[in-house]
C-alpha atoms as a PDB file:
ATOM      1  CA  UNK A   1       0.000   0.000   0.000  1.00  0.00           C
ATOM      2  CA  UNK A   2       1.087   2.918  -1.349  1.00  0.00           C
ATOM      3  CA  UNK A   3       1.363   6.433   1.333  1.00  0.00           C
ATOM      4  CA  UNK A   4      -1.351   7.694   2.829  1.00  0.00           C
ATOM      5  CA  UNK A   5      -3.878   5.349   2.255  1.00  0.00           C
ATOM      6  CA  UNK A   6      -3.720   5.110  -0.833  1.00  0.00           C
ATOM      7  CA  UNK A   7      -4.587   1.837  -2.981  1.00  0.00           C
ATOM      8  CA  UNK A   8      -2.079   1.488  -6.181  1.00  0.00           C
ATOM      9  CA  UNK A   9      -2.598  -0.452  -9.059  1.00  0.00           C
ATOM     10  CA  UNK A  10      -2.395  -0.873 -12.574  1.00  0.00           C
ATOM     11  CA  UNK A  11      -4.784  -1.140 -15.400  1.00  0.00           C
ATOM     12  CA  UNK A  12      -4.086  -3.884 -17.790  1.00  0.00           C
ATOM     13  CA  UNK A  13      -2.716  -1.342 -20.513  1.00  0.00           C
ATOM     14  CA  UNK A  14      -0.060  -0.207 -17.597  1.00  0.00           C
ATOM     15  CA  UNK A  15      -1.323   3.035 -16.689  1.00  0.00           C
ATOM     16  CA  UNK A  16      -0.544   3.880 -13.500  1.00  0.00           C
ATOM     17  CA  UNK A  17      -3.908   4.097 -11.080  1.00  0.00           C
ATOM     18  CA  UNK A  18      -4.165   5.448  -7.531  1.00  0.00           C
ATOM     19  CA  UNK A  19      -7.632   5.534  -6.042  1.00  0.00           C
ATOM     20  CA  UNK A  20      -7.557   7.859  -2.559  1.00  0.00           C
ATOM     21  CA  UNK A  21     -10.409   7.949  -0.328  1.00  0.00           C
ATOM     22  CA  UNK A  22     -12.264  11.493  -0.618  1.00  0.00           C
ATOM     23  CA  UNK A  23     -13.555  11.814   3.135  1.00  0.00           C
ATOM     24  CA  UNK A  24     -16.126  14.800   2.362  1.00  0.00           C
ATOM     25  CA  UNK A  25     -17.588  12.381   0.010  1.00  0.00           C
ATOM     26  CA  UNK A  26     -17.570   9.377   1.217  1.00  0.00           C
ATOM     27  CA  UNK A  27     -16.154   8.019  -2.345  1.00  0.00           C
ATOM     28  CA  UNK A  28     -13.083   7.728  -3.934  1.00  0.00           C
ATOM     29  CA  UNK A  29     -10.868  10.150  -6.197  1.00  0.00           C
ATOM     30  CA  UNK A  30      -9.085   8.102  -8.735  1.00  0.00           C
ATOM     31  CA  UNK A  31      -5.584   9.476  -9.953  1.00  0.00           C
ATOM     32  CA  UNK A  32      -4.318   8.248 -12.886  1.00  0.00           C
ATOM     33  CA  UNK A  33      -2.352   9.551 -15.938  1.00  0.00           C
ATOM     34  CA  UNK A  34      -3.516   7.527 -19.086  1.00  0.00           C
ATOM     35  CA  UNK A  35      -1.279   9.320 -21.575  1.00  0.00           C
ATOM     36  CA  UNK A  36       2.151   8.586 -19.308  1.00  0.00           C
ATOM     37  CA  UNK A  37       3.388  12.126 -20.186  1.00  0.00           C
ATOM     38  CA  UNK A  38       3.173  13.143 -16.314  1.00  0.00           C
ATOM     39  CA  UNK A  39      -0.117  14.912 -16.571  1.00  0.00           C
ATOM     40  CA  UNK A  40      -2.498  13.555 -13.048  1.00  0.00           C
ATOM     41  CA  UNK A  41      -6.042  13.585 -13.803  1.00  0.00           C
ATOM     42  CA  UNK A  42      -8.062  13.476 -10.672  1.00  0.00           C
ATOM     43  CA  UNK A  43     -12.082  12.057 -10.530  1.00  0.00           C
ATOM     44  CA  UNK A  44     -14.150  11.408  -7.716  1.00  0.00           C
ATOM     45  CA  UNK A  45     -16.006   8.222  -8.142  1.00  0.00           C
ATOM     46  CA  UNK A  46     -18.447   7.387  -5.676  1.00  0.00           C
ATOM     47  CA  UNK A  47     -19.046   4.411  -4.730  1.00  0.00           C
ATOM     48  CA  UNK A  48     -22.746   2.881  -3.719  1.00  0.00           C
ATOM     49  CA  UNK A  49     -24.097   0.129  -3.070  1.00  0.00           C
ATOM     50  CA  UNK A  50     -27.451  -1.613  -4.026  1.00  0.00           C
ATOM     51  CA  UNK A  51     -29.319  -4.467  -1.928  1.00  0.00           C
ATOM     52  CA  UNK A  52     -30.544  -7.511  -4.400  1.00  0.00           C
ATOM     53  CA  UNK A  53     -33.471  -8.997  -3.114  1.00  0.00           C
ATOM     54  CA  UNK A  54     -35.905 -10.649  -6.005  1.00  0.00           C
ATOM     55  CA  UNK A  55     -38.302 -13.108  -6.157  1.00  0.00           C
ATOM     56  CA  UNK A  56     -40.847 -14.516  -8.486  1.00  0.00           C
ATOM     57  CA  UNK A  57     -41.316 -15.142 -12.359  1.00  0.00           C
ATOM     58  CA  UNK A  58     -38.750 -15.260 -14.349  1.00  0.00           C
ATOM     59  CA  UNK A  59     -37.491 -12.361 -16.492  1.00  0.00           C
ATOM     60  CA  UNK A  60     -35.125  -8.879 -16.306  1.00  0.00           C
ATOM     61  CA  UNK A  61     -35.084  -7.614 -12.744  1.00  0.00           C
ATOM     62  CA  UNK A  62     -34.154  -3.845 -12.557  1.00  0.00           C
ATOM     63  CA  UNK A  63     -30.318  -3.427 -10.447  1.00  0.00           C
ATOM     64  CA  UNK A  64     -29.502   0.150 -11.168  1.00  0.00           C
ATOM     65  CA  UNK A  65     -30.924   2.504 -13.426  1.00  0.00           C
ATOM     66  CA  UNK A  66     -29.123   4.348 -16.034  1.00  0.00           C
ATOM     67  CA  UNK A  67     -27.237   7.586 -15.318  1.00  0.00           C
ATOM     68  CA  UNK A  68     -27.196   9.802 -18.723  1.00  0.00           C
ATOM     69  CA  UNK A  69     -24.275  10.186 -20.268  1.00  0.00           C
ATOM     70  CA  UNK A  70     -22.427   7.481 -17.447  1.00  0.00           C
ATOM     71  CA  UNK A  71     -21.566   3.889 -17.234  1.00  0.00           C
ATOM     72  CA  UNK A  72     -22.692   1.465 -14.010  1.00  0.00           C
ATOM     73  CA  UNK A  73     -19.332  -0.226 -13.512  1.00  0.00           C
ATOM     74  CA  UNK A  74     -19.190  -3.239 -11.088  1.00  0.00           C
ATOM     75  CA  UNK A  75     -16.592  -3.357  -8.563  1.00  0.00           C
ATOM     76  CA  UNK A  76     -17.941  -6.014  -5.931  1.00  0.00           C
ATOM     77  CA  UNK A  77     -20.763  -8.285  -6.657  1.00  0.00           C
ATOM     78  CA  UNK A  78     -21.985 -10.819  -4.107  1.00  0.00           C
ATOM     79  CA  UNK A  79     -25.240 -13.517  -5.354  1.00  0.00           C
ATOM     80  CA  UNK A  80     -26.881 -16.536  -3.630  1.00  0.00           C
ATOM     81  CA  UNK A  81     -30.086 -18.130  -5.009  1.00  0.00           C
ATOM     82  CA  UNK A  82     -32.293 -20.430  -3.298  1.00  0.00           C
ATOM     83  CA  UNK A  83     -34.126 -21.819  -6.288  1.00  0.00           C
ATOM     84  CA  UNK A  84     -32.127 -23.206  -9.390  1.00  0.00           C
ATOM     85  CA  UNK A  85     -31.698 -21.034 -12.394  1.00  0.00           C
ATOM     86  CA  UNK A  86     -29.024 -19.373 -14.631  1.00  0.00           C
ATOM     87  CA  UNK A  87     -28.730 -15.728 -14.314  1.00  0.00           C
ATOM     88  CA  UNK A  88     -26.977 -12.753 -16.344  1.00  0.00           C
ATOM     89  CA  UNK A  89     -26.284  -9.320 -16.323  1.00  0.00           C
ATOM     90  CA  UNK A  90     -27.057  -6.921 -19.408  1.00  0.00           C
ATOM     91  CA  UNK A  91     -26.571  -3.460 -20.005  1.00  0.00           C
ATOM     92  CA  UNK A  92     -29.900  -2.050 -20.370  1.00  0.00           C
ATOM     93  CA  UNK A  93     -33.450  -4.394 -20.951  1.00  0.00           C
ATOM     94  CA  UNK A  94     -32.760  -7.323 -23.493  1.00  0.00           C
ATOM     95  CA  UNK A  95     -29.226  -5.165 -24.346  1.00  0.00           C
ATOM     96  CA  UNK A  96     -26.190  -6.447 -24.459  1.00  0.00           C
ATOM     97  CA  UNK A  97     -24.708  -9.369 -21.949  1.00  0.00           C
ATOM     98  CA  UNK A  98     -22.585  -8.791 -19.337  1.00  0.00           C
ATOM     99  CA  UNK A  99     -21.660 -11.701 -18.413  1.00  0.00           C
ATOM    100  CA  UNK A 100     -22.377 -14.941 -19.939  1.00  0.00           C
ATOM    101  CA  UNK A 101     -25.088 -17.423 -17.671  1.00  0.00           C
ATOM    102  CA  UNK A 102     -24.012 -18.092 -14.451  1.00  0.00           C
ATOM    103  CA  UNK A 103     -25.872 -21.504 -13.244  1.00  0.00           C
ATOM    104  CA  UNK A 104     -26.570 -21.288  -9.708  1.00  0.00           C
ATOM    105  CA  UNK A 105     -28.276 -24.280  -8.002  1.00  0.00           C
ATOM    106  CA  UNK A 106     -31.304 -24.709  -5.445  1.00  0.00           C
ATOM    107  CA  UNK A 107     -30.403 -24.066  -1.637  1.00  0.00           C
ATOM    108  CA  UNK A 108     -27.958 -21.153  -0.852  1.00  0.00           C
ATOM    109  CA  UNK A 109     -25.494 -21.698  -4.500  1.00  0.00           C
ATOM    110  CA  UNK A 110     -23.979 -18.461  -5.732  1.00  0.00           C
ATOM    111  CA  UNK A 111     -20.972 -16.467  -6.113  1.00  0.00           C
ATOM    112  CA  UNK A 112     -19.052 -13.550  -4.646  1.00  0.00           C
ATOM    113  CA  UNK A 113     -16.628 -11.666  -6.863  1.00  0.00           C
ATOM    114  CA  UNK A 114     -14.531  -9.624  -4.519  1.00  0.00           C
ATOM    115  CA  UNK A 115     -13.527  -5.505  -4.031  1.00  0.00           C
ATOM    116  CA  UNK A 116     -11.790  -3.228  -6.677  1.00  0.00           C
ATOM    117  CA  UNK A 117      -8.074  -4.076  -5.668  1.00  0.00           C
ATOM    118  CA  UNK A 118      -8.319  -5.619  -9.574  1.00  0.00           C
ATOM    119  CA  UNK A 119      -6.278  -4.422 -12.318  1.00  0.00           C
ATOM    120  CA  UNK A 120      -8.883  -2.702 -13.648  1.00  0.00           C
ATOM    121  CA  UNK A 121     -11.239  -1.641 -10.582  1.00  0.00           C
ATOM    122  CA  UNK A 122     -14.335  -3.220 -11.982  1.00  0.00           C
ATOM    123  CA  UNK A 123     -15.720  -6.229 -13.201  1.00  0.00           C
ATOM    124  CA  UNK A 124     -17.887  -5.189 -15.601  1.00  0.00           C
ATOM    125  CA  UNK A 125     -19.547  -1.780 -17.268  1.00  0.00           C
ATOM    126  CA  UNK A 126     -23.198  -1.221 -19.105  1.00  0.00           C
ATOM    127  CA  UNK A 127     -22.950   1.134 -22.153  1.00  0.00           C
ATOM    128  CA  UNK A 128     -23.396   4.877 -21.348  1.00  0.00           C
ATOM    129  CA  UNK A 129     -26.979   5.638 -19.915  1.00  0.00           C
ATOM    130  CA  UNK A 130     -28.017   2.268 -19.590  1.00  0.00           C
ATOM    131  CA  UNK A 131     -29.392   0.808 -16.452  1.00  0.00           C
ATOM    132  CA  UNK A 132     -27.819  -2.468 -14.970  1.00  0.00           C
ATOM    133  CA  UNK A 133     -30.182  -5.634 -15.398  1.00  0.00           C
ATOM    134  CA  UNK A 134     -29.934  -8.933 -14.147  1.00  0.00           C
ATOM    135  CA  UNK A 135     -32.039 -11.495 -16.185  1.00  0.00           C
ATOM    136  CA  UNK A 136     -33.050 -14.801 -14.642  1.00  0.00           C
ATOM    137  CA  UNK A 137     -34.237 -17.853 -16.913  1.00  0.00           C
ATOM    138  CA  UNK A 138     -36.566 -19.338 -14.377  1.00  0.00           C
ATOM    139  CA  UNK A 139     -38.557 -18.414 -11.192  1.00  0.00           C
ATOM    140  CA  UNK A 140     -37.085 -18.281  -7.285  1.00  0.00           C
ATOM    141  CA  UNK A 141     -35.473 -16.130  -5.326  1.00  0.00           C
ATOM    142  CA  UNK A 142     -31.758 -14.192  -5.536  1.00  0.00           C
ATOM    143  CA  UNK A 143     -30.419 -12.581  -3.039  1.00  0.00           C
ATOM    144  CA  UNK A 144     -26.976 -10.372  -2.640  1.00  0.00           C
ATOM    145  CA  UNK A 145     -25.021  -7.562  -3.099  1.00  0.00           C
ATOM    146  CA  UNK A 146     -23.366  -5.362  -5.596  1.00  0.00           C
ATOM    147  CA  UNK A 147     -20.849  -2.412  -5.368  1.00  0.00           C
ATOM    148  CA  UNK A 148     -20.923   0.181  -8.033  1.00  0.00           C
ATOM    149  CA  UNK A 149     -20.025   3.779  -9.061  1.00  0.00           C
ATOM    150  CA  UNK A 150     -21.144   5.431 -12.173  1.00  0.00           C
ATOM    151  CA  UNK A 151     -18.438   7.178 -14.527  1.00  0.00           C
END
């Protein structure tokens, strides 16, 4: 860990990343200099965090809406189903997939994909203005987390 608190990483293309906690806030400022000519860019991001708690038919459950103009990137997901069924995520209603189908089986199967110390501090994005969806091929219940900042 770098000074100060702050996390350091690197994106994938090897541009340098610093995220530092922005205490008025409550987010994260992200420091990072994607040309590598020495210029710092700074941006808070602010991370939230949104309860998943669905039940019924099956179909496209609503996660986040869509900020104009932003992305919903993923940093921390966390899902447990208590009825079998694949699930996906999409950028916007019958848009484009996420992720491909992730099987979960009956009685407390699921997945946790952890925090934002990845290379690229998020798991996945939706396309500018679209809201995160998470589509589920038969009925039950999911239940979880997910961590998120728009940007």
């Amino acid at each position: 860990m770098a000074a100060d608190g702050q996390k350091v990483s690197d994106f994938v293309l090897g541009v340098p990343l610093v995220l530092k906690y922005n205490m008025a806030t409550g987010g994260f400022i992200v420091v990072t200099d994607p040309s590598g000519g020495g210029t710092i860019l700074e941006q808070d991001v602010t991370v939230e965090r949104a309860v998943i708690n669905i039940s019924g038919s099956a179909g496209y459950n609503l996660l986040v809406p869509g900020v104009a103009g932003k992305s919903i990137r993923v940093a921390e997901v966390m899902l447990i189903g208590h009825d079998a069924m694949n699930v996906h995520f999409e950028s916007g209603y019958t848009g484009t997939w996420l992720t491909g189908p992730l099987d979960m089986a009956a009685a407390g199967d699921g997945f946790f994909a952890g925090a934002p110390d990845s290379s690229d501090l998020y798991h996945f994005t939706t396309e500018a203005g679209k809201a995160l969806i998470l589509y589920r091929d038969a009925a039950g219940q999911v239940g979880g987390w997910l961590l998120y900042f728009a940007e």
